[in-house]
Structures are given as C-alpha cells and as structure tokens.
Protein backbone atom coordinates (compact mmCIF):
# COMPACT_ATOMS: atom_id res chain seq x y z
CA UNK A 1 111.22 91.44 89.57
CA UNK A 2 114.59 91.54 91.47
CA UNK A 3 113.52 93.64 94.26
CA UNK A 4 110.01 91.68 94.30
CA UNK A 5 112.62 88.32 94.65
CA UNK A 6 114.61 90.22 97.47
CA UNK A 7 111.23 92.22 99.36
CA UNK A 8 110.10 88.39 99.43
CA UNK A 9 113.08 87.17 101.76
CA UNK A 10 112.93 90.17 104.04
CA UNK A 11 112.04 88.21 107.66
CA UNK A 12 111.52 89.67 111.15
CA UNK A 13 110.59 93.10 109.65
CA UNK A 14 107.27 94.00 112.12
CA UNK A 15 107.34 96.86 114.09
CA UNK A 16 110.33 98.00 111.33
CA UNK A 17 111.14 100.91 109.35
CA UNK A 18 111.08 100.30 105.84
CA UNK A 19 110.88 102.52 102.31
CA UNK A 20 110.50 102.25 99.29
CA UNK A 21 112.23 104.51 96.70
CA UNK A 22 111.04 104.08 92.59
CA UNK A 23 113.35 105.39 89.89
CA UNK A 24 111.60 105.99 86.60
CA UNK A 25 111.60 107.32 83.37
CA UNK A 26 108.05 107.61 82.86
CA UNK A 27 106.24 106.83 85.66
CA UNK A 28 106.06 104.54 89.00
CA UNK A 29 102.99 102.94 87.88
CA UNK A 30 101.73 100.10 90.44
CA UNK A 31 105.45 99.35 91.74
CA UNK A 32 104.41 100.52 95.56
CA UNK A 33 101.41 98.79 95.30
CA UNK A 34 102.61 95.38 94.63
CA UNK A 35 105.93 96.06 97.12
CA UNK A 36 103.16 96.87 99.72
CA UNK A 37 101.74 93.77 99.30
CA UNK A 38 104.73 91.48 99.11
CA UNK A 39 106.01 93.53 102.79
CA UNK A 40 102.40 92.81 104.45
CA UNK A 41 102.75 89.00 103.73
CA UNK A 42 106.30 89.09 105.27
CA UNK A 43 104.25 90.96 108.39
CA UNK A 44 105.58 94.17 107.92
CA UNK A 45 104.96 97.77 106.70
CA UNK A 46 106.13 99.71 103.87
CA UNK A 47 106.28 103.19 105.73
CA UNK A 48 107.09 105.26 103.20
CA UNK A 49 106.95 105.94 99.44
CA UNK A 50 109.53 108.02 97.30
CA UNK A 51 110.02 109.06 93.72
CA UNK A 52 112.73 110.11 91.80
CA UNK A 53 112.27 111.13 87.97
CA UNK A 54 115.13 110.10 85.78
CA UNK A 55 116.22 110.40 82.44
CA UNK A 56 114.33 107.28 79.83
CA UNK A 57 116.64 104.54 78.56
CA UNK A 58 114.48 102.86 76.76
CA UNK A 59 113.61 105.86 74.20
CA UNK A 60 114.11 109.71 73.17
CA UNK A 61 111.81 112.00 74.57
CA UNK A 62 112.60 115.56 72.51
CA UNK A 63 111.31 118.06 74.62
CA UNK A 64 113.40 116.02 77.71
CA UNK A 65 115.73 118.44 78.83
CA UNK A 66 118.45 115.25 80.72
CA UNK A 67 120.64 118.03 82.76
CA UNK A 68 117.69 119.16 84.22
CA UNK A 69 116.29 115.83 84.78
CA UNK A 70 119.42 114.72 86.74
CA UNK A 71 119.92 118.13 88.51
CA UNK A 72 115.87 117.61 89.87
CA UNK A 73 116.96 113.77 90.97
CA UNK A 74 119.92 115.33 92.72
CA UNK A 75 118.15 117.41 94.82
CA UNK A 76 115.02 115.06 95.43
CA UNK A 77 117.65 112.97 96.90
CA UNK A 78 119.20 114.55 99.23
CA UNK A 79 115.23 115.14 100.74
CA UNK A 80 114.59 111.76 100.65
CA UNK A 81 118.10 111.56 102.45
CA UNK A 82 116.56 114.09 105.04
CA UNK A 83 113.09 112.09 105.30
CA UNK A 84 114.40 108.75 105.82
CA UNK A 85 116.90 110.16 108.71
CA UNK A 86 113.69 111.72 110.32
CA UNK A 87 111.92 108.34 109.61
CA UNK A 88 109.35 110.00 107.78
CA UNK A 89 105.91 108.37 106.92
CA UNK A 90 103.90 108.58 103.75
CA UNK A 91 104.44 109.56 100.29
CA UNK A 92 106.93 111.94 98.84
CA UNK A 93 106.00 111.15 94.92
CA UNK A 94 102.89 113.30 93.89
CA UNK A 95 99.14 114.67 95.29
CA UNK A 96 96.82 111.35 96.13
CA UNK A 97 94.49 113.20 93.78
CA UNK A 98 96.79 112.74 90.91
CA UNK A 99 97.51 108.93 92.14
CA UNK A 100 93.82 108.15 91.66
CA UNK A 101 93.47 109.86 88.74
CA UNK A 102 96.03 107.79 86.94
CA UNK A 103 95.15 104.68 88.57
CA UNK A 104 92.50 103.61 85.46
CA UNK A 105 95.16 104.01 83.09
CA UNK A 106 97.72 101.67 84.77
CA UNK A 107 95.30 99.10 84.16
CA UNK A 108 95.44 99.79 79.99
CA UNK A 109 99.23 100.74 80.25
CA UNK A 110 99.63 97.37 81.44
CA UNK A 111 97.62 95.45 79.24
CA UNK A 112 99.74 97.38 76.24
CA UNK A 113 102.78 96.60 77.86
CA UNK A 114 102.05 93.02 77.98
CA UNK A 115 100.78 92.76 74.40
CA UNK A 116 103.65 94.20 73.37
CA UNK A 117 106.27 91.76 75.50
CA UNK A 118 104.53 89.37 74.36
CA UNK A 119 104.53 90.69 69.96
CA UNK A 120 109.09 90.89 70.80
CA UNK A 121 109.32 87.44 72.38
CA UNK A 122 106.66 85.73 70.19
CA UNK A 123 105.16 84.38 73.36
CA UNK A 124 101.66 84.05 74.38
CA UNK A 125 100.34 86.88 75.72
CA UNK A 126 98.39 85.63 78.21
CA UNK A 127 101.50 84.36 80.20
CA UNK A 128 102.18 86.05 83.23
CA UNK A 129 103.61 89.41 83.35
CA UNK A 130 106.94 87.88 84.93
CA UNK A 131 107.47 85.50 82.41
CA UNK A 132 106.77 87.65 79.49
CA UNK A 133 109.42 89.86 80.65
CA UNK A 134 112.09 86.87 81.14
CA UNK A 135 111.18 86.36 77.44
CA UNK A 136 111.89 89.63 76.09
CA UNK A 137 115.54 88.82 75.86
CA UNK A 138 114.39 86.78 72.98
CA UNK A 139 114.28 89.94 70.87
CA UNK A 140 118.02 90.65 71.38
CA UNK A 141 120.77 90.18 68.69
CA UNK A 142 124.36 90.96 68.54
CA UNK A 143 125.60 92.86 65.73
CA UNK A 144 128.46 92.20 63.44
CA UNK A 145 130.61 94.44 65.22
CA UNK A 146 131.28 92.67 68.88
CA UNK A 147 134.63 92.36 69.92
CA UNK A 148 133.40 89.13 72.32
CA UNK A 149 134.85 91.36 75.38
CA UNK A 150 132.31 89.84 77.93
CA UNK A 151 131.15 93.44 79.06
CA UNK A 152 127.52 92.19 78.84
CA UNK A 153 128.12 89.11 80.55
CA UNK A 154 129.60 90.93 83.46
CA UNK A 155 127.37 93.48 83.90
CA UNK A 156 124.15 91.84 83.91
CA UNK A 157 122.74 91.64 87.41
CA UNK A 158 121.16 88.16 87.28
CA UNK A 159 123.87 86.05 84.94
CA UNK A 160 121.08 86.31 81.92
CA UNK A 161 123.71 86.19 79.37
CA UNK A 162 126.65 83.71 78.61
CA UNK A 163 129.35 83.50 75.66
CA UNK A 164 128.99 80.85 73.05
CA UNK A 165 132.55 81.40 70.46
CA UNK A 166 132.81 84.94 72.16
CA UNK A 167 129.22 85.64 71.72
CA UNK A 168 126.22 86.55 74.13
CA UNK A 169 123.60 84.12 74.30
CA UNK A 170 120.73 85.39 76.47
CA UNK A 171 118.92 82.93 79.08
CA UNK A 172 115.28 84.32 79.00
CA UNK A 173 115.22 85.22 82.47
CA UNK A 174 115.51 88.86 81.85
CA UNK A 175 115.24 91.86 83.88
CA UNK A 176 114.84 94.25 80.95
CA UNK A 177 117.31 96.75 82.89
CA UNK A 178 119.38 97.36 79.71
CA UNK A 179 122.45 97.18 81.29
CA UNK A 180 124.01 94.63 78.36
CA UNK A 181 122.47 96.90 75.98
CA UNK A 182 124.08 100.04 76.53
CA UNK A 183 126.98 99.45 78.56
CA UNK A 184 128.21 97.72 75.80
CA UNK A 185 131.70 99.61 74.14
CA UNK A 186 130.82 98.82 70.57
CA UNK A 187 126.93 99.51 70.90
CA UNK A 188 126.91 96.10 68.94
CA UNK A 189 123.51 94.75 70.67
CA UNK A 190 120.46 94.85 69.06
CA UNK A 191 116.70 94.87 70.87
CA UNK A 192 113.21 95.78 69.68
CA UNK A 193 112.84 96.66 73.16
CA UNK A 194 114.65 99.99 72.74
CA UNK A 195 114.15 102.67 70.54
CA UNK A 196 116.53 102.32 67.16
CA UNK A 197 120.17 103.27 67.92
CA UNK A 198 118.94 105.05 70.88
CA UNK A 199 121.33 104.58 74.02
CA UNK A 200 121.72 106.34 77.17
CA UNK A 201 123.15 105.39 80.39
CA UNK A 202 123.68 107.90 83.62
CA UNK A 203 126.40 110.03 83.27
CA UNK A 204 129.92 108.89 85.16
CA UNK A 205 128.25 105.15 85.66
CA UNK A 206 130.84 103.06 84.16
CA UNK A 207 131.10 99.13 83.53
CA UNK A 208 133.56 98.65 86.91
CA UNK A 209 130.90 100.30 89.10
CA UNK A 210 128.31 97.79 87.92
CA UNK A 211 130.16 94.89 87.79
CA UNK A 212 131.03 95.67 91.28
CA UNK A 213 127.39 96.56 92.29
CA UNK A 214 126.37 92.52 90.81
C-alpha cells in the first residue's frame, strides 16, 4: 500500500521511463497489475517488470535453502542493474505462459488471504483489502519480556506504533512489513500473522539502516 500511496503522486511521468521491481517470498501475485494501473491514471507507462525471489519472513519453508535464495537475488540484481541502464522494456520475472497459468489462482489466493486478515483482526471480511490489512496490527501483542527500547517505534515505516508506559501500541494502519516484529532485540512481539517463534530478517540489515531508510 506504500508504494500504491507514492505510484499515486508520481506527476509529469508521460513519455518517461519507469520500472517496477517486486521482492517476494512467495510470489508477485497481481502487484504489476494494479501498479500498471495506478501509472496509466497518472498518464504514464510502467515499462518494465522485474522479480527478485527472496527469502519468506512471514514463515519456514524446510526445503528453502536461504544462502541460495540470497546468492540467486544477488545476481538477478545486478541484471536488472544492466536492464534498467539499457532501458530495457518488458518483463524479466517468468514465461507469459506461466503468468496466465497462475492468474486463476490469484483470484482464490486472494480471497484466502482476505478471509484470513479478516479471522486476526476480527474485522468484517468484506472490507476492503486495504483496510483489512491496516487492521491486522490488531493481532499483535507484546510479550512480557520488552525492555520499552522504542526499536519498533523507530523502525516502522509509516509511524504505526507509539509507546504507552514504554509499551507499543499499534495504530491499525499497518503495512504488514514486519519490520517491528523482527527487528525487535528481545523478539518480545507477538502476531498471528507470522508463523510461531519464527523470525528472519536479511542478513547484515540492522535497526540504524532502517531507521535511516524511514
């Protein structure tokens, strides 16, 4: 929703270069679609389309081998590097069979995804998609042991979260980005969200660099 908010302020952007590049754990899912959209109504173009696979945050995949995960981004990057220079145009994520093949079950992932929102917040789930996920924050706790340092305060990217006696109070207008939830130094934040006691974050990204990056 925070690069919908921004693509929605771009102006003057006709006869411009502009791409798109999705990060994901799983899959892109309808992300270029709807930042197509949101360009053409601003009178522009999205030119091109990349794709980088990344670790999940959310939950633990097994068989994911992370090394290898980041190692693949690494590289995809520095061709998307290449591309943009060369002002490439088109997609750079996977075959257009393979696209329409998976388009049916975006529509069902979707649905899931908002039932399920909807189940952690308690909300109605026929609220829009946008403010089901400013909701999910609802299903966040802090445990027992926070040391009231702030880190999630500073670290979230759209001020979701402030202290009440030392302790994070969450706003409900979410991003779901995780960043209070595991950039936290005592791992003492709690969300249905996530997988059990499952945490990741990428490795060397530290709490400076983010706070910085807000």
């Amino acid at each position: 929703m925070i690069v919908k908010r921004f693509a929605d302020k771009l102006d003057d952007i006709d006869n411009k270069y502009i791409f798109g590049v999705a990060t994901y754990g799983g899959d892109f899912g309808t992300s270029f679609k709807t930042l197509s959209k949101i360009i053409e109504n601003r009178n522009g173009k999205l030119s091109a389309k990349y794709g980088i696979q990344m670790p999940q945050n959310a939950f633990n995949k097994p068989w994911e081998n992370i090394d290898k995960v980041i190692k693949k981004a690494n590289k995809k990057v520095e061709e998307i590097c290449e591309k943009i220079e060369n002002r490439y145009e088109g997609y750079l994520l996977r075959s257009k069979i393979m696209n329409i093949i998976l388009t049916p079950f975006y529509i069902v992932i979707k649905s899931l995804y908002k039932s399920g929102i909807a189940k952690i917040s308690g909300s109605d789930k026929n609220l829009e998609i946008n403010e089901l996920i400013n909701r999910a924050d609802i299903g966040f706790e802090v445990k027992d042991n926070c040391k009231s340092c702030g880190m999630c305060q500073k670290v979230c990217p759209v001020n979701n979260i402030k202290l009440e006696n030392g302790k994070p109070v969450w706003l409900h207008k979410c991003e779901n980005c995780l960043a209070c939830f595991n950039l936290c130094p005592q791992e003492a934040i709690e969300t249905t969200i996530v997988s059990k006691n499952y945490h990741y974050k990428y490795p060397g990204l530290n709490a400076n660099e983010m706070m910085i990056k807000k």
